[in-house]
Protein backbone atom coordinates (compact mmCIF):
# COMPACT_ATOMS: atom_id res chain seq x y z
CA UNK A 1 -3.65 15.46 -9.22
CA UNK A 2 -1.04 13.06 -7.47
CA UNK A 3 0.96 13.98 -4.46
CA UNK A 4 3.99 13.31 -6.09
CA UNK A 5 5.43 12.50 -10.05
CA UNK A 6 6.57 9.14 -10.60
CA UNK A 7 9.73 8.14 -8.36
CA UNK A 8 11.16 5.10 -6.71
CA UNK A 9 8.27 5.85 -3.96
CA UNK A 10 5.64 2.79 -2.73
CA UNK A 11 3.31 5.60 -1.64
CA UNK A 12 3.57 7.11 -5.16
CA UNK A 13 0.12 6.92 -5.81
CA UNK A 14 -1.30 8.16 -3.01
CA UNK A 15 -3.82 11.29 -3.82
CA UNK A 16 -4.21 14.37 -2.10
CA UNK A 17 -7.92 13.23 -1.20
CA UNK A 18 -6.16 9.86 -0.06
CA UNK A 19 -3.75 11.60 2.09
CA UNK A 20 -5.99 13.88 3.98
CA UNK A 21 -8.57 11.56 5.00
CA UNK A 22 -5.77 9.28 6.29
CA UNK A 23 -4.86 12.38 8.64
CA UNK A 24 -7.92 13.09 9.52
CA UNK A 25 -8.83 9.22 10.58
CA UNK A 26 -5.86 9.67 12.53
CA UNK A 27 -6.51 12.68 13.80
CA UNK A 28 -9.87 11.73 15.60
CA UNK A 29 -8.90 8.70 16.85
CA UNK A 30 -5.93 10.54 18.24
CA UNK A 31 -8.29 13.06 19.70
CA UNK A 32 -10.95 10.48 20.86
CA UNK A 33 -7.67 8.77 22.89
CA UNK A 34 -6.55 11.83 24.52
CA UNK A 35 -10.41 12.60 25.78
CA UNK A 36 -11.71 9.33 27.00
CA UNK A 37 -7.67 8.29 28.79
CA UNK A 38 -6.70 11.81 30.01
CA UNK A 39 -10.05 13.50 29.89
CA UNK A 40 -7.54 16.37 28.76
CA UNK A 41 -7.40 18.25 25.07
CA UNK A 42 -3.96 18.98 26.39
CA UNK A 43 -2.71 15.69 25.87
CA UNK A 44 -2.55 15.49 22.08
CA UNK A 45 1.06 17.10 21.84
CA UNK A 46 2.56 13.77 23.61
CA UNK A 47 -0.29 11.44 21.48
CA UNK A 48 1.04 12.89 18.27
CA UNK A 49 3.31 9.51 18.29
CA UNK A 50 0.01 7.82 18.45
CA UNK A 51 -0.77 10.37 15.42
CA UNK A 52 2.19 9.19 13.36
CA UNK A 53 1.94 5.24 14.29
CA UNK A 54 -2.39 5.28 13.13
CA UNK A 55 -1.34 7.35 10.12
CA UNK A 56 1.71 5.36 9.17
CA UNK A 57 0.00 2.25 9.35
CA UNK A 58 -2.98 3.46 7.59
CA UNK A 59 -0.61 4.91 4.90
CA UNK A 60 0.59 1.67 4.38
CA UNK A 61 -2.32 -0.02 3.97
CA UNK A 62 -3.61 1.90 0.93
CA UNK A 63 0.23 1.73 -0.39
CA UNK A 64 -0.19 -2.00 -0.17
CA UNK A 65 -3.68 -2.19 -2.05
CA UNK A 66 -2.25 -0.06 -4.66
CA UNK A 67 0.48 -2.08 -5.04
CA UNK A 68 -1.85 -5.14 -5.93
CA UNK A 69 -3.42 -2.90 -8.41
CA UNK A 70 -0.60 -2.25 -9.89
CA UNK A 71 0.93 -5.68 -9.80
CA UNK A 72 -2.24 -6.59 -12.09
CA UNK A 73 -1.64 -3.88 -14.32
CA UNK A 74 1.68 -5.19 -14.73
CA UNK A 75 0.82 -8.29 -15.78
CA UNK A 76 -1.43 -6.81 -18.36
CA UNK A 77 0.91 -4.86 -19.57
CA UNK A 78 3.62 -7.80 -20.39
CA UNK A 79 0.88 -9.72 -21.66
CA UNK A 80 0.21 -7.26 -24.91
CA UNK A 81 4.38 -6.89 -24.77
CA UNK A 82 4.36 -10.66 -25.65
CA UNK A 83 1.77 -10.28 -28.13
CA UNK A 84 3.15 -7.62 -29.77
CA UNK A 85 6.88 -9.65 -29.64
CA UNK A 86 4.71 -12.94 -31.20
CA UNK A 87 3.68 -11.11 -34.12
CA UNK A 88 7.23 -10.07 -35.20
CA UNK A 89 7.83 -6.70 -33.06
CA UNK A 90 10.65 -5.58 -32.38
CA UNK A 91 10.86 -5.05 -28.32
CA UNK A 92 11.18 -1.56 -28.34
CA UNK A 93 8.62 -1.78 -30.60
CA UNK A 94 6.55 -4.07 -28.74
CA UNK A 95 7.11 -1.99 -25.76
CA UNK A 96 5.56 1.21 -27.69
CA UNK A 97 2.52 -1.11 -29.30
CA UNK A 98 1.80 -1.86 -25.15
CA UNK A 99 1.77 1.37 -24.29
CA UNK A 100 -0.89 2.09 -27.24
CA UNK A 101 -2.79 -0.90 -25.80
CA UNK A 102 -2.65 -0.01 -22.25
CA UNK A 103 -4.47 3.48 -23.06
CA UNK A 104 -7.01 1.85 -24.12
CA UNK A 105 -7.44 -0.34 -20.84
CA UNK A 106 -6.80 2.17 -17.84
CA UNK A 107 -6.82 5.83 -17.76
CA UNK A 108 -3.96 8.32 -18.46
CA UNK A 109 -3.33 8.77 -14.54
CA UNK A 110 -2.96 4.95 -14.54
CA UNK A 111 0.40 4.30 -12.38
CA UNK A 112 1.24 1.49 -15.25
CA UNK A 113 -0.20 4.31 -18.36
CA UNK A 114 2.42 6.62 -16.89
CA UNK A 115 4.97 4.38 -16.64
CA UNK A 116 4.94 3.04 -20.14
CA UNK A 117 4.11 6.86 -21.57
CA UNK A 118 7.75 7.82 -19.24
CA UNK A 119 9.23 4.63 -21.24
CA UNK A 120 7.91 4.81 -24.52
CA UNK A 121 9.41 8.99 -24.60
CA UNK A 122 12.72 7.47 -23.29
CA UNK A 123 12.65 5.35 -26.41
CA UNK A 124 11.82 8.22 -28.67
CA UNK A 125 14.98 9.70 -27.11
CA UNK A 126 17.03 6.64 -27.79
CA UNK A 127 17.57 5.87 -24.18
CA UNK A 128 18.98 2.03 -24.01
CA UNK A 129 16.43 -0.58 -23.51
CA UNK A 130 18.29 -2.08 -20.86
CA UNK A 131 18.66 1.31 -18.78
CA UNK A 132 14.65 2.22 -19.33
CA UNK A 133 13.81 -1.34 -18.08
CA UNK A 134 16.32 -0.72 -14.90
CA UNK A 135 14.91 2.40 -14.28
CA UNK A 136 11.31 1.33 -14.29
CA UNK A 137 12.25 -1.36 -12.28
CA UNK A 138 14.02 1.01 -9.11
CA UNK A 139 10.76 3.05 -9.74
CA UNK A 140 8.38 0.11 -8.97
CA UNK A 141 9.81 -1.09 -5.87
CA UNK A 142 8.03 -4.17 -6.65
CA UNK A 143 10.16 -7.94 -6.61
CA UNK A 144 8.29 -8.85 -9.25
CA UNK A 145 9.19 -6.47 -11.58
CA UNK A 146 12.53 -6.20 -10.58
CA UNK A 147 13.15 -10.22 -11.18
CA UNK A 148 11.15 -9.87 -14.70
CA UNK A 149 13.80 -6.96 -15.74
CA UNK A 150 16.58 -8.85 -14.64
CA UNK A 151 15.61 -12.04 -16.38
CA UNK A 152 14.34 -10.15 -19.25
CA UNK A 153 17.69 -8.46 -19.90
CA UNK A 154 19.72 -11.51 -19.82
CA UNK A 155 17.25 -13.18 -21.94
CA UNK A 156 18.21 -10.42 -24.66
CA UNK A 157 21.50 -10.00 -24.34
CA UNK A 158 21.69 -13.67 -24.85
CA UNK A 159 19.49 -14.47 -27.49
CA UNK A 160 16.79 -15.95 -24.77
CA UNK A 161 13.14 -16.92 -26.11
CA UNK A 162 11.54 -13.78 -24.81
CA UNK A 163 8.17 -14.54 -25.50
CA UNK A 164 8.47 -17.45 -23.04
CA UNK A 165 9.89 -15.36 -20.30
CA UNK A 166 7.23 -12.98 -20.47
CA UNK A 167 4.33 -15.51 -20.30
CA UNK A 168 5.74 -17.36 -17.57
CA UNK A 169 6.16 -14.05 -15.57
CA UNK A 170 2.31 -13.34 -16.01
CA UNK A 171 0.95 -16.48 -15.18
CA UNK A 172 3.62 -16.63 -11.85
CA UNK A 173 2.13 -12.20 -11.12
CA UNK A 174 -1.74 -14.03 -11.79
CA UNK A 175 -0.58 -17.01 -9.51
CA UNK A 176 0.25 -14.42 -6.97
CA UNK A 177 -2.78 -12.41 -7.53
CA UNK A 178 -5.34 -15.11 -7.00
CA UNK A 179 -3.27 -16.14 -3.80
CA UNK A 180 -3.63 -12.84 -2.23
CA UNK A 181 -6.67 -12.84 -3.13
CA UNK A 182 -7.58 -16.36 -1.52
CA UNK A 183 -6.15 -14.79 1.37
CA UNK A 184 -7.99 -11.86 1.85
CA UNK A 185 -11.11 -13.65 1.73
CA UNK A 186 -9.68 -16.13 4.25
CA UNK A 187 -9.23 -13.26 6.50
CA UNK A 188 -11.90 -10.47 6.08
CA UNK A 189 -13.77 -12.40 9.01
CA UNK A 190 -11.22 -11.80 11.02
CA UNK A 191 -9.95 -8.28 10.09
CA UNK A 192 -13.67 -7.60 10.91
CA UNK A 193 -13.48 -8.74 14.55
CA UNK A 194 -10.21 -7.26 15.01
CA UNK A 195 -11.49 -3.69 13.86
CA UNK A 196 -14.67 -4.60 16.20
CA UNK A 197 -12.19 -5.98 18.99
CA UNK A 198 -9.95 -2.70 18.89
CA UNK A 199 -13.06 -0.50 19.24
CA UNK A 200 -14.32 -2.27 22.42
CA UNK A 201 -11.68 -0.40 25.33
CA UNK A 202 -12.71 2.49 23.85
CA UNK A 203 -16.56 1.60 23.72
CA UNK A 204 -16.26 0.77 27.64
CA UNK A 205 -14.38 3.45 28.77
CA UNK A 206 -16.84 5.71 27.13
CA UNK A 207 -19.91 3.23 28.62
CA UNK A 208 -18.11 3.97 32.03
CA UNK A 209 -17.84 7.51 32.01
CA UNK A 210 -21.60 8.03 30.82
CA UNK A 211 -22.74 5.42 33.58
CA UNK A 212 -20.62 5.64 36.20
CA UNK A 213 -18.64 9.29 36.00
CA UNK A 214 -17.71 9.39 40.29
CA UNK A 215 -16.00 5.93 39.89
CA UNK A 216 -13.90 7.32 36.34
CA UNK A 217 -13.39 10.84 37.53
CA UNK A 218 -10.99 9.44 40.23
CA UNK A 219 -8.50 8.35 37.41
CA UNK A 220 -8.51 11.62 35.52
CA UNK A 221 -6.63 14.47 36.61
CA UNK A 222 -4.21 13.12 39.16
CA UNK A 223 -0.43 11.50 38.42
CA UNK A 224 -2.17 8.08 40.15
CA UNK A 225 -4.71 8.35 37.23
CA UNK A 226 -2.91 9.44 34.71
CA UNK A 227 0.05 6.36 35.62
CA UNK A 228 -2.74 4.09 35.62
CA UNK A 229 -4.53 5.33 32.39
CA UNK A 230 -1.35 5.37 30.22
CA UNK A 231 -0.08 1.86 31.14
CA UNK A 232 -3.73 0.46 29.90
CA UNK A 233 -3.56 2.87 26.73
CA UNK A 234 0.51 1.19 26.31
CA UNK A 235 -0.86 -2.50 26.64
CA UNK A 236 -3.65 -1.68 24.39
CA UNK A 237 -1.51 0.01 21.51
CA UNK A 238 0.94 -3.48 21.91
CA UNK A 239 -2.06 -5.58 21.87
CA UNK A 240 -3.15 -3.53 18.24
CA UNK A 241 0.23 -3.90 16.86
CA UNK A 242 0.69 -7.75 17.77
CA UNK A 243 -3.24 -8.43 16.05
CA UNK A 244 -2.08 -6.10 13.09
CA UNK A 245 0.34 -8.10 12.53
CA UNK A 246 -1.09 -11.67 12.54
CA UNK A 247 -3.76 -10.63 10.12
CA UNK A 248 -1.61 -9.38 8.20
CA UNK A 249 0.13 -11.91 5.29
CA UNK A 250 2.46 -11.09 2.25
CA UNK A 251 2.78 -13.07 -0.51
């Protein structure tokens, strides 16, 4: 079952499963931060920022992934439009014959098989073809789509070669697809010594305080301590967000 139904939401996908390990990830790092800095339980009310920032950008993450998925099921999904279009379709015909197709690819809680089943019932309803593209465009949240359903409307309305369009959106989604995907590969070395980078304050503070618990217990407890313990937990949270952010590269 998905969190939500289909609305102009990036996180749309996101499954209750999804969303509850996210906040319990969060949770325990939150609740390994407030025991190794403040040594105190009490301290997760003013770490739940720290809550919302790990979950938020965890959140994102998956959103991001699933929007690559669904970038790719795009692209399918134009690809049997302009095959249906080549043999002589209609394109509210063509659109139904890619929703027949695209059953038969991904299943029915697909984000694209729910899409085209919410567009192919608008159809049956006589909704416009211009207002069900429009709408499944807002939905999407995705440039891509957006740019196809504007250029895809004027191509219509002005007797455009269609077929064209539609190819030369795929292959520019599949160009973007195998960049990302060039990428990630570039990167996962380094997203893998980042993740083992941000794990190593908290791997020594925890080495400390096993080895050496008369030289930590003087920061714990006391406003000296707690100053002191807070302005290395702030320098490490701005030294996470800064790395975050260089590894991380839209296309």
């Amino acid at each position: 079952m998905r969190l939500r139904t289909i609305r102009n939401s990036r996180w749309q996908d996101m499954t209750k499963k999804e969303l509850a390990m996210i906040t319990i990830k969060s949770g325990a790092v939150t609740l390994v931060t407030a025991w190794l800095y403040y040594r105190s339980f009490w301290m997760l009310l003013p770490l739940l920022p720290v809550w919302a920032w790990h979950f938020k950008m965890m959140a994102e993450e998956v959103a991001r992934k699933k929007d690559q998925e669904f970038l790719l099921q795009f692209k399918e999904a134009i690809q049997a439009m302009a095959s249906a279009l080549n043999t002589g379709y209609s394109v509210e015909n063509a659109l139904l014959e890619a929703q027949k197709e695209l059953r038969l690819l991904y299943p029915e809680d697909a984000r694209i098989s729910r899409e085209f089943l919410v567009m192919a019932r608008q159809l049956r309803l006589h909704v416009p073809m211009e207002q069900i593209l429009e709408e499944f465009a807002g939905r999407s949240g995705q440039e891509d789509v957006e740019n196809f359903v504007a250029v895809f409307a004027a191509a219509r309305k002005s007797g455009g070669d269609m077929i064209s369009i539609i190819r030369n959106t795929a292959n520019q989604i599949g160009d973007k697809i195998d960049v990302k995907r060039e990428i990630d590969t570039v990167l996962a070395a380094k997203k893998y010594e980042f993740r083992v980078m941000a794990a190593i304050p908290y791997a020594i503070i925890g080495y400390m305080s096993l080895s050496f618990p008369e030289f930590m217990d003087s920061l714990y407890g006391n406003i000296m301590g707690i100053g002191v313990m807070s302005a290395c937990l702030t320098m490490y949270l701005g030294a996470y967000y800064l790395g975050a952010r260089i590894i991380r590269i839209e296309v």
